[in-house]
Protein backbone atom coordinates (compact mmCIF):
# COMPACT_ATOMS: atom_id res chain seq x y z
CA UNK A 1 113.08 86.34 -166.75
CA UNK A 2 111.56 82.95 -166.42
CA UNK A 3 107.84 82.99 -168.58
CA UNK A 4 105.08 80.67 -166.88
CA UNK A 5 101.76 79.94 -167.00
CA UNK A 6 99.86 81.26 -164.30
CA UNK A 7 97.22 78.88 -165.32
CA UNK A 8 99.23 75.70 -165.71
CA UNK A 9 101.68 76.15 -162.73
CA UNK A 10 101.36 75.54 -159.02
CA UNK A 11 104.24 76.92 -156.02
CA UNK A 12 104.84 74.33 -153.61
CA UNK A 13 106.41 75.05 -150.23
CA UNK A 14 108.04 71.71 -148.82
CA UNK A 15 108.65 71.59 -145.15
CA UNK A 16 107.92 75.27 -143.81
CA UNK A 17 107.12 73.84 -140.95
CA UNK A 18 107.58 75.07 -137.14
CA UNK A 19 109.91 72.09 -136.32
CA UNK A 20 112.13 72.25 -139.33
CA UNK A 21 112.36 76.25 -140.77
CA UNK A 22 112.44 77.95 -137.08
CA UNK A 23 116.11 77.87 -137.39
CA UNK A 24 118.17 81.49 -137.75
CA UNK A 25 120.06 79.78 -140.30
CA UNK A 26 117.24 79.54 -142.64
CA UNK A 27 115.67 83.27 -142.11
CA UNK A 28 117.11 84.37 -145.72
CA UNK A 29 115.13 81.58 -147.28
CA UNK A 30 112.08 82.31 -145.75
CA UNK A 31 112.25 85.78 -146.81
CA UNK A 32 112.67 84.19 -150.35
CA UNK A 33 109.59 81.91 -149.34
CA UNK A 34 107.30 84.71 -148.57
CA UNK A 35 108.21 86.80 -151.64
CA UNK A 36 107.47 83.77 -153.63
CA UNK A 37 103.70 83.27 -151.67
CA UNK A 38 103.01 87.04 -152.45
CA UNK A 39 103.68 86.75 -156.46
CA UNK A 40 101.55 83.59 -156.32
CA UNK A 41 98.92 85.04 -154.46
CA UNK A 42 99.43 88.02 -156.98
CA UNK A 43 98.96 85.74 -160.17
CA UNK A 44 96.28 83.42 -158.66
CA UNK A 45 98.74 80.86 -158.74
CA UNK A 46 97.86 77.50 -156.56
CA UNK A 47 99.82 76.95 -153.45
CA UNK A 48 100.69 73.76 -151.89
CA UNK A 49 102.18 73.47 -148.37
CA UNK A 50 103.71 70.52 -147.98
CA UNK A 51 104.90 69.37 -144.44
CA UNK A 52 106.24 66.14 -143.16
CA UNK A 53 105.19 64.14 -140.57
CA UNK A 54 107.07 61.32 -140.63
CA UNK A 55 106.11 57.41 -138.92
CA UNK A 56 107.64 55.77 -136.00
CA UNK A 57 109.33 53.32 -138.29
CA UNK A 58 110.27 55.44 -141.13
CA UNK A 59 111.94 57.69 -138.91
CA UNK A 60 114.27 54.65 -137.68
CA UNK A 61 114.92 54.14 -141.15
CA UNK A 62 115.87 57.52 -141.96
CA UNK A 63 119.78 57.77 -142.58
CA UNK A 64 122.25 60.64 -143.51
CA UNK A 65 121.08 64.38 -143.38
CA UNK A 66 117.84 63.31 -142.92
CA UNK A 67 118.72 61.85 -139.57
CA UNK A 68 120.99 64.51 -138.55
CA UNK A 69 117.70 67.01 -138.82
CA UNK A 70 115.42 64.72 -137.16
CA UNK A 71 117.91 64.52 -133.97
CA UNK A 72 118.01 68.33 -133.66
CA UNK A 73 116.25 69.62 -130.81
CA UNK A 74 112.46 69.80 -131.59
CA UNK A 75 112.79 68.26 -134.96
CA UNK A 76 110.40 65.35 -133.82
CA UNK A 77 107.51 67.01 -131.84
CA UNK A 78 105.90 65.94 -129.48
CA UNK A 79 103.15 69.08 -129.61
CA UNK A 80 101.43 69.09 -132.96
CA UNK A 81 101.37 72.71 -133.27
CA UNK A 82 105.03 71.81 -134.71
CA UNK A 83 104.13 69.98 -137.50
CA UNK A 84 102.09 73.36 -138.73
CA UNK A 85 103.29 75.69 -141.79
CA UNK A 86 105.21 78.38 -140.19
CA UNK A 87 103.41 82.02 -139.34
CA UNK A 88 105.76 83.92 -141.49
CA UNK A 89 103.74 81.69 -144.53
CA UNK A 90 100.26 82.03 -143.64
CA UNK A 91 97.58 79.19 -145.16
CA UNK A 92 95.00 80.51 -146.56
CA UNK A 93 91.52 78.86 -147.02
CA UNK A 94 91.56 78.12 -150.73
CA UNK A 95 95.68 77.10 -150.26
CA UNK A 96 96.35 73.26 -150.30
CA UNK A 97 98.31 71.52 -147.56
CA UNK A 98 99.81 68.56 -147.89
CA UNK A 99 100.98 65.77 -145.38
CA UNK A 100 104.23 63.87 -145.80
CA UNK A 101 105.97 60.85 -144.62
CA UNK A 102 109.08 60.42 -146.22
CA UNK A 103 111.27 62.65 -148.06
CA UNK A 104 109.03 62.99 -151.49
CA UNK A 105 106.19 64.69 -151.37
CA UNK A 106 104.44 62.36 -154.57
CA UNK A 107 105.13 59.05 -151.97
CA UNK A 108 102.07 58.08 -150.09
CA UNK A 109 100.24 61.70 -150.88
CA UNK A 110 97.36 62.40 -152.47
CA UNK A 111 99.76 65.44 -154.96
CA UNK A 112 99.63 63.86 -157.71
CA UNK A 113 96.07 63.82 -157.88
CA UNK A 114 95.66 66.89 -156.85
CA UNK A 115 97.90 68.75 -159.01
CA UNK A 116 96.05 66.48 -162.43
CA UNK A 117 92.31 68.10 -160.81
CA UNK A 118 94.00 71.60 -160.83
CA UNK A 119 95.78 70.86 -164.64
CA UNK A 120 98.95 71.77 -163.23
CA UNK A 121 102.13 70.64 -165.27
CA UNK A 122 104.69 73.12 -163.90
CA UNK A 123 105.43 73.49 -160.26
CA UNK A 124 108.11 76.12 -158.98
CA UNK A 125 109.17 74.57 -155.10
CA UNK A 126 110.88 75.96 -152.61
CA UNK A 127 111.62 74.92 -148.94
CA UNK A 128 113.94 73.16 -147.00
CA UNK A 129 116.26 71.00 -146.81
CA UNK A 130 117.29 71.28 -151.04
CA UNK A 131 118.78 67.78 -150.53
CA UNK A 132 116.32 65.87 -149.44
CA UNK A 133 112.76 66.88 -149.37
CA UNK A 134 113.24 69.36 -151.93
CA UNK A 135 115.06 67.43 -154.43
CA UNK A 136 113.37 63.94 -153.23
CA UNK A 137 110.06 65.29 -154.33
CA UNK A 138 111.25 67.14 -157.82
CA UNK A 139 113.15 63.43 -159.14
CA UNK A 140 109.67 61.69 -158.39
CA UNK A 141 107.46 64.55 -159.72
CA UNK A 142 109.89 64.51 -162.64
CA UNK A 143 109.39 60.93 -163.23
CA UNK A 144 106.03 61.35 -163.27
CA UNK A 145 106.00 64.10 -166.32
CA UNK A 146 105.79 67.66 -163.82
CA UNK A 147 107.92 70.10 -165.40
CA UNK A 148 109.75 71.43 -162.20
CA UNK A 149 111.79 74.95 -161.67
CA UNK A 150 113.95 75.33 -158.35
CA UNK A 151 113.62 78.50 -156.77
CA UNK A 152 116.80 78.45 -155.55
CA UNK A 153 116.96 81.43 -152.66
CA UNK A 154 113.98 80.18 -151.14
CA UNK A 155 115.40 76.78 -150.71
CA UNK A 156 117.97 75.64 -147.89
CA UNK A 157 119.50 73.02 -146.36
CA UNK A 158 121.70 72.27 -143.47
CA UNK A 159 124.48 73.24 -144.72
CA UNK A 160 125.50 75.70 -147.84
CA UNK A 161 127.59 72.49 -149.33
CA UNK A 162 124.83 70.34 -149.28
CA UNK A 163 122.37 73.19 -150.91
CA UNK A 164 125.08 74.01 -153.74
CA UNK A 165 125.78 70.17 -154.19
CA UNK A 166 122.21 69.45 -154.96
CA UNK A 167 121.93 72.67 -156.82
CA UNK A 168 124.80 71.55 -159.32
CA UNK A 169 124.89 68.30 -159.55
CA UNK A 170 121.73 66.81 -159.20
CA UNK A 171 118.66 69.20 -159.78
CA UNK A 172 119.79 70.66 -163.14
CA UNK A 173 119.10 66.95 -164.34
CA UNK A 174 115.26 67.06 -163.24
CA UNK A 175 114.68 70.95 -163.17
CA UNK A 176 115.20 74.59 -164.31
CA UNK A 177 116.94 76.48 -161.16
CA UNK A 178 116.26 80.24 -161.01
CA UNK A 179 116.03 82.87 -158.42
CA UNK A 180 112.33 84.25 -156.85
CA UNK A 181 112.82 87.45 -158.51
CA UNK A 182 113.42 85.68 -162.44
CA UNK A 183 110.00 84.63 -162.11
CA UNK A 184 107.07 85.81 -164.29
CA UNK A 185 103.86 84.59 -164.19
CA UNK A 186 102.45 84.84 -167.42
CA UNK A 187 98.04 84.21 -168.56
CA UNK A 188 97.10 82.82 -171.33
């Protein structure tokens, strides 16, 4: 078992979003997702949604993956209600929700504030894609001195070499990767 604070750690949800996790493919991750939201919700935990939005021009800079899931069906909406946290992850009042432009969730946000007000120096994250939002936002959170852990079943990306890739060769350098059900949430 993993040991954290429950008062110095946040869960952060990146991309759970209509346009993006609505996919069959990713239904085992969300099932990770919502078992993470209920032991957060369990431990008083904060949660941060974290969905992405992107602008006309960064989206004509996007390359890669990245633009490979924003030419999927959908992926761009057109109706807002697309840009909104999934059902299967309700947002609750006293839940934080926070927009996105580019991959990292630190870039152009107001997180970073927000998780010095709530004393936060651990965040566990989950979402999708591991290879680019996921892992975009835990090398800039690192950088800026967040202690990250990588829940790895509730992450996914578009494909299972891309999750493992990140997974093993690039996350272990930034974070500690773990499963949901390792977790403990510990007071102090």
């Amino acid at each position: 078992m993993l040991q954290l604070s429950s008062q110095r750690t946040a869960v952060m949800f990146i991309d759970m979003q209509n346009s993006i996790a609505r996919h069959d493919q990713f239904q085992s991750t969300i099932e990770a997702c919502q078992r993470l939201l209920t032991i957060a919700r369990t431990h008083q935990v904060p949660v941060i949604f974290v969905h992405v939005r992107p602008y006309e021009h960064v989206k004509r800079s996007m390359r890669g993956e990245s633009e490979v899931l924003l030419a999927r069906p959908g992926s761009v909406p057109v109706d807002p209600k697309q840009y909104n946290i999934i059902d299967a992850l309700p947002v609750l009042p006293e839940d934080h929700v926070v927009t996105k432009h580019v991959r990292s969730a630190f870039v152009g946000t107001e997180l970073d504030h927000l998780l010095r007000a709530l004393e936060v120096d651990t965040i566990v994250i989950g979402g999708i894609a591991t290879n680019i939002g996921v892992e975009s936002t835990v090398r800039v959170g690192a950088d800026l001195g967040y202690n990250f852990v990588v829940a790895q079943d509730a992450c996914a990306a578009l494909s299972a070499e891309a999750h493992e890739a990140s997974l093993k060769y690039s996350l272990p350098f930034f974070s500690r990767i773990t499963t949901v059900d390792q977790l403990e949430f510990i007071g102090e």
